[in-house]
N, C-alpha and C. Protein backbone atom coordinates (compact mmCIF):
# COMPACT_ATOMS: atom_id res chain seq x y z
N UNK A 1 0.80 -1.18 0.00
CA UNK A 1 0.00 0.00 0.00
C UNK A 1 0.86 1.26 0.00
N UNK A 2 0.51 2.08 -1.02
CA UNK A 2 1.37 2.97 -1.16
C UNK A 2 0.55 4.33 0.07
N UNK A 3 1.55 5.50 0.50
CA UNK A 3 0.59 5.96 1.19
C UNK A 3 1.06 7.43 0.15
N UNK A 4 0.17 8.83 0.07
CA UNK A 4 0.55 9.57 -0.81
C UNK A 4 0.89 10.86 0.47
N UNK A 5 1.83 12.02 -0.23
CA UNK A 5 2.14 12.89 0.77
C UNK A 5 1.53 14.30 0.19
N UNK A 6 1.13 14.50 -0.65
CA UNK A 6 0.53 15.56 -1.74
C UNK A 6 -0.21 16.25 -0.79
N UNK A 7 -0.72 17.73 -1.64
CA UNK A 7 -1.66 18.48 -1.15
C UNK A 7 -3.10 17.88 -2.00
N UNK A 8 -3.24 17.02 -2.14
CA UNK A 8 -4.31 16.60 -2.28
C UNK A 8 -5.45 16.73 -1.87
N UNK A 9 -5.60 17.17 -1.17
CA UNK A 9 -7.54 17.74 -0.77
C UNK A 9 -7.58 17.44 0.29
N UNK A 10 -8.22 18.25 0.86
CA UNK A 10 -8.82 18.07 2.52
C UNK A 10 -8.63 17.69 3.54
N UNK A 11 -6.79 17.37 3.78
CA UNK A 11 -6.51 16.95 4.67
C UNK A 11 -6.49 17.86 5.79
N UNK A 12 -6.20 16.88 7.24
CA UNK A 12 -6.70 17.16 8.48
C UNK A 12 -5.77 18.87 9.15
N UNK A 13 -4.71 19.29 8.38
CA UNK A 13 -3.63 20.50 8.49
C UNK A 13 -5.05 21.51 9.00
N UNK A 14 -4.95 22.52 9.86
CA UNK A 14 -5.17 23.66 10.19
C UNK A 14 -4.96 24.73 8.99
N UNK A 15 -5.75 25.38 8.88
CA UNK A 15 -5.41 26.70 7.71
C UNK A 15 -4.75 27.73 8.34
N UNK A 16 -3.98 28.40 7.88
CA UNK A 16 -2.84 29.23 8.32
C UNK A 16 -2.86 30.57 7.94
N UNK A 17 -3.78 30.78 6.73
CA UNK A 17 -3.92 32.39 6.36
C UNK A 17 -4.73 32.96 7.28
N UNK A 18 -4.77 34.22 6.97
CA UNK A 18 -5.57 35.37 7.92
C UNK A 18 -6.48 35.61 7.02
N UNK A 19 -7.89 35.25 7.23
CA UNK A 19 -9.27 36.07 6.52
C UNK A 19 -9.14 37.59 6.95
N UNK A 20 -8.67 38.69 5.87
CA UNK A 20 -8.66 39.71 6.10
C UNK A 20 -9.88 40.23 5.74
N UNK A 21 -10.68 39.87 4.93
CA UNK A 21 -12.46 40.52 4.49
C UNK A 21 -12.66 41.57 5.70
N UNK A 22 -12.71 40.56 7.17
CA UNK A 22 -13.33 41.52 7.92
C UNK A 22 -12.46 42.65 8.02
N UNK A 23 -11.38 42.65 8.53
CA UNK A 23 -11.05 43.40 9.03
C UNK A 23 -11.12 44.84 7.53
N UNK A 24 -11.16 44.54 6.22
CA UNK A 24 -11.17 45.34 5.46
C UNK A 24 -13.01 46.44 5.44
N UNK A 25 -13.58 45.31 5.87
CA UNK A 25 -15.45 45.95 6.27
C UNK A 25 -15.12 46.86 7.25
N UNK A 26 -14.36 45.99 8.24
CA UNK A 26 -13.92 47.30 9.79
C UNK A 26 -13.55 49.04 9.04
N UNK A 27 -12.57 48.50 8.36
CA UNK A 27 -11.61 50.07 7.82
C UNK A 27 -12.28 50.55 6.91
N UNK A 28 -13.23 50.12 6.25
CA UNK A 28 -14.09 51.14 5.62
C UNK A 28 -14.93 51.80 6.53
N UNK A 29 -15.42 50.83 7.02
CA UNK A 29 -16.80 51.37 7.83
C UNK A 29 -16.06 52.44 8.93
N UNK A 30 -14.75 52.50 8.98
CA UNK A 30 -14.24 53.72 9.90
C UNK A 30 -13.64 55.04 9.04
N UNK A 31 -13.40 55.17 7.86
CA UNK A 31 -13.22 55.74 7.02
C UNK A 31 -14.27 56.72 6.43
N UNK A 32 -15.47 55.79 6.07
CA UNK A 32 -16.30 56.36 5.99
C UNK A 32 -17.20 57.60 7.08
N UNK A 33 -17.25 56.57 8.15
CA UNK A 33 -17.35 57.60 9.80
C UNK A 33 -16.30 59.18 9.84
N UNK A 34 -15.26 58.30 9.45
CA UNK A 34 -14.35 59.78 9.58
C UNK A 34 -14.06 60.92 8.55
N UNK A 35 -14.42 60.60 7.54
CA UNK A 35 -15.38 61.20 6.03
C UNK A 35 -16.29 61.98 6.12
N UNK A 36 -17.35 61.94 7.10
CA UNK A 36 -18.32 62.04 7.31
C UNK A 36 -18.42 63.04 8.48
N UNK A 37 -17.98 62.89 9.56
CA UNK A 37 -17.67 63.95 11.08
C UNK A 37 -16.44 64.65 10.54
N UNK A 38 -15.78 64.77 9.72
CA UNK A 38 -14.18 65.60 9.77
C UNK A 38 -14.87 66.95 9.60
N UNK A 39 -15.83 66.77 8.41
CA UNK A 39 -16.21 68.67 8.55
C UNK A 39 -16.55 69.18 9.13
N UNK A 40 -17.50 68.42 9.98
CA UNK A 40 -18.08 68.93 11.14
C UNK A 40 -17.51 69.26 12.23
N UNK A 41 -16.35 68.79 12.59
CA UNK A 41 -15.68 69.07 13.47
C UNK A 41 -14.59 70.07 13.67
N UNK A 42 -14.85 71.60 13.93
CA UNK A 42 -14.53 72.93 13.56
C UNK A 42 -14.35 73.58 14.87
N UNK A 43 -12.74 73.10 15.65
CA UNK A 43 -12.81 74.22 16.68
C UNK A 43 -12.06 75.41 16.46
N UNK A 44 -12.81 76.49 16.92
CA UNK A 44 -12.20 78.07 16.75
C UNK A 44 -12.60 78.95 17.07
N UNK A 45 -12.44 80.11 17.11
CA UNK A 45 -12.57 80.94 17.77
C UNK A 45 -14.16 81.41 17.27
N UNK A 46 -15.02 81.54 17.90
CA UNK A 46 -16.37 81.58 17.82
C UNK A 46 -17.02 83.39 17.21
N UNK A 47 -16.85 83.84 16.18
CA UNK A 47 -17.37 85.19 16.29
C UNK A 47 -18.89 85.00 15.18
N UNK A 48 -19.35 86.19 14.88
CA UNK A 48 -20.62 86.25 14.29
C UNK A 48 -20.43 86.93 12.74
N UNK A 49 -20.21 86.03 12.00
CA UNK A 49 -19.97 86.35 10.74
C UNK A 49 -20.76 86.74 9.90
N UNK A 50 -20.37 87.87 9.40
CA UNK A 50 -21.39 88.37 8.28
C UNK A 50 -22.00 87.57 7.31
N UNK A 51 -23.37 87.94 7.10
CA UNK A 51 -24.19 86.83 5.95
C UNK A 51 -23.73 87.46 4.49
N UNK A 52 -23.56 86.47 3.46
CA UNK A 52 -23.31 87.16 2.28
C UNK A 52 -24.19 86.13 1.44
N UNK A 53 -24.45 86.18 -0.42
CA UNK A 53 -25.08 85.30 -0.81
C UNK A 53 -23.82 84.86 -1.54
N UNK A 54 -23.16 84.01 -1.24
CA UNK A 54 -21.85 83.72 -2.30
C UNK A 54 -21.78 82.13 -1.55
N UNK A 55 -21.10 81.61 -2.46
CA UNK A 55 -20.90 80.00 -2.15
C UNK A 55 -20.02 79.72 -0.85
N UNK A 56 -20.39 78.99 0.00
CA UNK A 56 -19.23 78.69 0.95
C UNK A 56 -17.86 78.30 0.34
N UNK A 57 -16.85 78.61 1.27
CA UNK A 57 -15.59 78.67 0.51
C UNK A 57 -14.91 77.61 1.99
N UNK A 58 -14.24 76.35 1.06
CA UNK A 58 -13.73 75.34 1.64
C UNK A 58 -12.33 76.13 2.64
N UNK A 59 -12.76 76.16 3.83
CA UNK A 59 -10.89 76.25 4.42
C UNK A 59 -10.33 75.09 4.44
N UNK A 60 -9.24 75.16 3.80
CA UNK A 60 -8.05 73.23 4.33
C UNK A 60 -7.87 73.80 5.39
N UNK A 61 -7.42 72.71 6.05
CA UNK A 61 -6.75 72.85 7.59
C UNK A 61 -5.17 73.55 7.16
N UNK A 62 -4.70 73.27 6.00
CA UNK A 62 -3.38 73.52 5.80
C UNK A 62 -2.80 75.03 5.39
N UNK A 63 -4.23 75.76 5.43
CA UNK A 63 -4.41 77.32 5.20
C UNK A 63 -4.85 78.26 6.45
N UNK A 64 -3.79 78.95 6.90
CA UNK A 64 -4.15 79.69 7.74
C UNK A 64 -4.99 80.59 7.67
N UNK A 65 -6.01 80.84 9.18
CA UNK A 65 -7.14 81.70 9.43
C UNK A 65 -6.86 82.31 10.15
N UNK A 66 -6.83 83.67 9.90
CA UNK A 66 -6.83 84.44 11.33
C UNK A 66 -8.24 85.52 11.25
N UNK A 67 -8.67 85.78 12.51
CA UNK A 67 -9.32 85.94 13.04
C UNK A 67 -9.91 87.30 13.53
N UNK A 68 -10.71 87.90 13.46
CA UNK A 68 -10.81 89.51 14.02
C UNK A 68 -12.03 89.66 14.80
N UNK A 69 -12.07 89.66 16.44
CA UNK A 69 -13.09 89.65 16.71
C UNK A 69 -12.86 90.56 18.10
N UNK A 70 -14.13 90.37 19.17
CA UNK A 70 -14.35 91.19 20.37
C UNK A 70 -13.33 89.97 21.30
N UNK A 71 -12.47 90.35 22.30
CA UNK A 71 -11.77 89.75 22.88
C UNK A 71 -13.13 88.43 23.91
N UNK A 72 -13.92 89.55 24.43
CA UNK A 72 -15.25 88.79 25.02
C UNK A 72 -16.49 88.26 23.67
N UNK A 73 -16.20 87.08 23.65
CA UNK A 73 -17.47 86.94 22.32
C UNK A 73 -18.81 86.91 22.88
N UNK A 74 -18.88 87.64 24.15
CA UNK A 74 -20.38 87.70 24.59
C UNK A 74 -20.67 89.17 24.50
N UNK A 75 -19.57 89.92 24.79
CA UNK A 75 -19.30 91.35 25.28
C UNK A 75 -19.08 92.18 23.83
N UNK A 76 -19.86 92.83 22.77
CA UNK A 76 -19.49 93.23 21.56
C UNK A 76 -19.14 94.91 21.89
N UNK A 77 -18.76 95.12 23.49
CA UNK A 77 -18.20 96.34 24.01
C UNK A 77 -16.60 96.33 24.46
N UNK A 78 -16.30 95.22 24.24
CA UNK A 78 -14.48 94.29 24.56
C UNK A 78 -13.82 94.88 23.91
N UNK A 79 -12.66 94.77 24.10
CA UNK A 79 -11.51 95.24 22.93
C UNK A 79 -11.42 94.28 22.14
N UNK A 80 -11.26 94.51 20.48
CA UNK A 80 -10.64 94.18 19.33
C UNK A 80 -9.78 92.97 19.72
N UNK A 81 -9.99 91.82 19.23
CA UNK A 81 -8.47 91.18 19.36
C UNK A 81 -8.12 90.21 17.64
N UNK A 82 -6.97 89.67 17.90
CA UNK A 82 -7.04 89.25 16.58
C UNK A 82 -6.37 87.97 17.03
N UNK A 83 -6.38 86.74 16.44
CA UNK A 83 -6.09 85.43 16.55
C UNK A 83 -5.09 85.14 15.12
N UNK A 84 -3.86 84.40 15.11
CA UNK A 84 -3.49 83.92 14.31
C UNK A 84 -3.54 82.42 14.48
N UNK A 85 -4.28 81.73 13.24
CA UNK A 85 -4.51 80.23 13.76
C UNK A 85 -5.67 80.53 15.05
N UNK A 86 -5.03 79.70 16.36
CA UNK A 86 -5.13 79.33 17.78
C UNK A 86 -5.04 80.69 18.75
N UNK A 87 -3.88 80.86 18.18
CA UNK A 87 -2.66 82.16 18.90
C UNK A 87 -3.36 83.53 18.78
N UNK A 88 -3.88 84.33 19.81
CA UNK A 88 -4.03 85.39 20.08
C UNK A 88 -2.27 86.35 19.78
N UNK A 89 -2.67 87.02 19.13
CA UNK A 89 -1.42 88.13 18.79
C UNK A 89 -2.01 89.48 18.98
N UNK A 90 -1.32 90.35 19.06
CA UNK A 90 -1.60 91.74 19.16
C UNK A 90 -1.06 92.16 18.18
N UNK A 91 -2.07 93.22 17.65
CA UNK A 91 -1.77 93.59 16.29
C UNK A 91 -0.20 94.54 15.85
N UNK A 92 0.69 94.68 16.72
CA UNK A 92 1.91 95.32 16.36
C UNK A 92 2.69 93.87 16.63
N UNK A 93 2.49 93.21 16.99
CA UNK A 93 3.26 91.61 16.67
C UNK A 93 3.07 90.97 15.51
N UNK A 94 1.69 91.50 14.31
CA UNK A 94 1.17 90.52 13.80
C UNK A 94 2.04 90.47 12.19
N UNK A 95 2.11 91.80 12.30
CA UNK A 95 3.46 91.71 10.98
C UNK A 95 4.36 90.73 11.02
N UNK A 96 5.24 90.60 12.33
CA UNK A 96 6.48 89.86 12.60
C UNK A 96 6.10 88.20 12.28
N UNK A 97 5.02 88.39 12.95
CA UNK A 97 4.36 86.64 12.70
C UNK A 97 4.09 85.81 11.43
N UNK A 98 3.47 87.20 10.98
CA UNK A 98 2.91 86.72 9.46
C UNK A 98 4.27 86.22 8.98
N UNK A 99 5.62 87.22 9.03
CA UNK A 99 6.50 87.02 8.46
C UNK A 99 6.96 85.71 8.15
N UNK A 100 6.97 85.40 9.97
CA UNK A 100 7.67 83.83 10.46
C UNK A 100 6.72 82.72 10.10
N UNK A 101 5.76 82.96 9.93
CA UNK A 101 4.49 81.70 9.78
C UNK A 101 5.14 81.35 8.34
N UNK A 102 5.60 79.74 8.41
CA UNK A 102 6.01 78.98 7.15
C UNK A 102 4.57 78.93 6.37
N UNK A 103 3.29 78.25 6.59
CA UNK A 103 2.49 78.52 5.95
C UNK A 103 1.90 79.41 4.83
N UNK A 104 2.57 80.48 5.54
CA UNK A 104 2.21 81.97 4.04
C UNK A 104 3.39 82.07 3.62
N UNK A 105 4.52 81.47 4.53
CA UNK A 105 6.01 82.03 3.30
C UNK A 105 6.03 80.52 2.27
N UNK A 106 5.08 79.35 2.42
CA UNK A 106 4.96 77.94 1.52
C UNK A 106 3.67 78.29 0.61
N UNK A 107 3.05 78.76 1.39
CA UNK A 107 1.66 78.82 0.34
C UNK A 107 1.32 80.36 -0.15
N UNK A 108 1.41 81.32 0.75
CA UNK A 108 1.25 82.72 0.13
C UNK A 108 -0.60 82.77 0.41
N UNK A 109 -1.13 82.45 1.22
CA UNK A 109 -2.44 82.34 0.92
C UNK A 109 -2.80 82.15 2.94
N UNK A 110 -4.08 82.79 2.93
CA UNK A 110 -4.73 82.90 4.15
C UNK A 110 -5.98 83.72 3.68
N UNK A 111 -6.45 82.81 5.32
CA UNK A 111 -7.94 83.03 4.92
C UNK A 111 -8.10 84.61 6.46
N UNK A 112 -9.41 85.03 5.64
CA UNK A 112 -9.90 85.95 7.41
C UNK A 112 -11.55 85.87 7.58
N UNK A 113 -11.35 86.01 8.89
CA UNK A 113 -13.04 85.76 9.06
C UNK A 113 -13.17 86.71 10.45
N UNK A 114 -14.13 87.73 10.18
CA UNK A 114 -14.21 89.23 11.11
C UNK A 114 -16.06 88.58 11.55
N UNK A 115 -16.04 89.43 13.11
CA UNK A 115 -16.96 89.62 13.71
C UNK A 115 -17.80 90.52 12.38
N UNK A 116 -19.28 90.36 12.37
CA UNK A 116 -19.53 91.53 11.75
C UNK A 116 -19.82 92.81 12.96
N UNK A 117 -19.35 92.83 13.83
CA UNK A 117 -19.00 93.92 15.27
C UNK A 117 -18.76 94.44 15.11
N UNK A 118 -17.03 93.87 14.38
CA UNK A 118 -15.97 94.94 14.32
C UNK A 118 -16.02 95.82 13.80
N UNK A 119 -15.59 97.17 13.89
CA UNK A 119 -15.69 97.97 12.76
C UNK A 119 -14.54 97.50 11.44
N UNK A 120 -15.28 98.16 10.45
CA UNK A 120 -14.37 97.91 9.19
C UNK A 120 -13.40 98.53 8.69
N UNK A 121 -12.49 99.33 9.14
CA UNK A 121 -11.05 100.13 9.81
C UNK A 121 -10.40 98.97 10.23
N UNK A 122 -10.74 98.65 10.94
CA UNK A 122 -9.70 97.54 12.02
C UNK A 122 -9.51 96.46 11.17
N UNK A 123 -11.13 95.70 9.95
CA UNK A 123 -10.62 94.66 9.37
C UNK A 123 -9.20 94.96 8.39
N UNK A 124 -10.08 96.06 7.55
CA UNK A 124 -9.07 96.61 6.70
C UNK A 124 -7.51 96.93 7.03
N UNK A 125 -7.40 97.27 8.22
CA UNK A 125 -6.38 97.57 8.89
C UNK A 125 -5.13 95.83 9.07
N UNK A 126 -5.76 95.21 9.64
CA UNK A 126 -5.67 93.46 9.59
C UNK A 126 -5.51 93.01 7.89
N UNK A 127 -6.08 93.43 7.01
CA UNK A 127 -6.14 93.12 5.68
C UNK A 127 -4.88 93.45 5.14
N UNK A 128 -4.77 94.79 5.15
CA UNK A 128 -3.42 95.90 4.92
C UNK A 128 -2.02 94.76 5.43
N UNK A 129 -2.00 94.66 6.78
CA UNK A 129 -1.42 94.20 7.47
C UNK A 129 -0.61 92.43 6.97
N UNK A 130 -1.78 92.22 6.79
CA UNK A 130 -1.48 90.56 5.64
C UNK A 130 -0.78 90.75 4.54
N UNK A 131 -1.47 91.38 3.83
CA UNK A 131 -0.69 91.86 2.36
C UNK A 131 0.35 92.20 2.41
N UNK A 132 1.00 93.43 3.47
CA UNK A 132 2.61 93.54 2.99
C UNK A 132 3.27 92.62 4.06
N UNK A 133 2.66 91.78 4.59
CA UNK A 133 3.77 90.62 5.12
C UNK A 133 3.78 89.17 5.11
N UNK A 134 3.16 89.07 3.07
CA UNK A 134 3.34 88.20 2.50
C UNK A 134 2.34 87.59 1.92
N UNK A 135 1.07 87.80 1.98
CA UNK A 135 -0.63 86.96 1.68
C UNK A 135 -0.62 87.63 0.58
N UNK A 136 -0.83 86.78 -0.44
CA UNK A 136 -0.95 87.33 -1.85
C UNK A 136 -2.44 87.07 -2.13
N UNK A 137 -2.72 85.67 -1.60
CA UNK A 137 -4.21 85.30 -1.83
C UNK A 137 -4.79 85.16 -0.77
N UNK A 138 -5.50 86.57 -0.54
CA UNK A 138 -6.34 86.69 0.64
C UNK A 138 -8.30 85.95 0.26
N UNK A 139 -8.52 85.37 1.19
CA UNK A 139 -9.73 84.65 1.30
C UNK A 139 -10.70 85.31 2.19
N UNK A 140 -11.90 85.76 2.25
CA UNK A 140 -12.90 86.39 3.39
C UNK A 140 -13.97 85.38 3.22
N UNK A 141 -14.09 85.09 5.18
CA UNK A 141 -14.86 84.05 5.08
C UNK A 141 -16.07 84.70 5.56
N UNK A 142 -17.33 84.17 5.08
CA UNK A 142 -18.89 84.62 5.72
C UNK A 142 -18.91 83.18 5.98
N UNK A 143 -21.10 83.69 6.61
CA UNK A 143 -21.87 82.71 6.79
C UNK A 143 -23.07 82.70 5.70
N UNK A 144 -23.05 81.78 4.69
CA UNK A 144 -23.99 81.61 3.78
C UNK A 144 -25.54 82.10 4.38
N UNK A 145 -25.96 83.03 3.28
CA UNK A 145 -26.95 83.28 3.36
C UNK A 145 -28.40 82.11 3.26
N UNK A 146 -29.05 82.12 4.37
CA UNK A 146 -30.43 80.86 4.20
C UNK A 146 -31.42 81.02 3.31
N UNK A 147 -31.60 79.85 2.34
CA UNK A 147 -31.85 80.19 1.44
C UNK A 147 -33.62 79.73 2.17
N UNK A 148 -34.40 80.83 1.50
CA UNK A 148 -36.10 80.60 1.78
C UNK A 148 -36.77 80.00 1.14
């Protein structure tokens, strides 16, 4: 009797690969989740943005925003303050910053988004301020007008 040693079918061996299927259902189904909440998830400095009728305009995360609002966002009697990014700056620092921020000396581009509080001196003033210390492509952000 001969006995055979082949992979011949169905013998009693344990299978040794990894069924990856699932774990590929897992990583979509978390992909998709995180697809889905990334836009929504927007922390920053909270002011009251003017309504305009113009299309919302995408910020990347990879484009700096700075900011022009009432230091108290409850108090529209506060002093002026201005945010770069995160970073509260005062506006005779904000030249120096702009300078140093790799972001506008890599991309040349920033976005702004003003209380509609503020007066419009101070944005302009902040605007001025961008431009000669490097923002070639300035962005103004609103809040889309609701449509009826």
């Amino acid at each position: 009797m001969a006995i055979s040693s082949g992979n011949g079918g169905g013998g009693g061996a344990p299978m040794s690969d990894i069924n990856v299927t699932p774990l590929v259902d897992v990583m979509l189904v978390l992909l998709i989740i995180f697809m889905v909440t990334a836009p929504l998830v927007h922390a920053g400095i909270k002011v009251d943005l003017p309504n305009a009728e113009a299309p919302q305009m995408p910020v990347a995360e990879s484009h700096l925003q700075i900011t022009v609002g009432h230091e108290d966002e409850h108090n529209p009697n506060s002093p002026i303050a201005v945010w770069l990014g995160q970073d509260r700056v005062a506006i005779p620092q904000l030249a120096e910053r702009l300078r140093a921020n790799a972001i506008v000396q890599r991309e040349h581009e920033a976005y702004i988004s003003a209380d509609q509080n503020v007066p419009y001196g101070m944005v302009v003033q902040v605007m001025a301020i961008m431009r000669a210390n490097g923002v070639e492509k300035l962005g103004i952000i609103t809040d889309p007008v609701a449509s009826q």
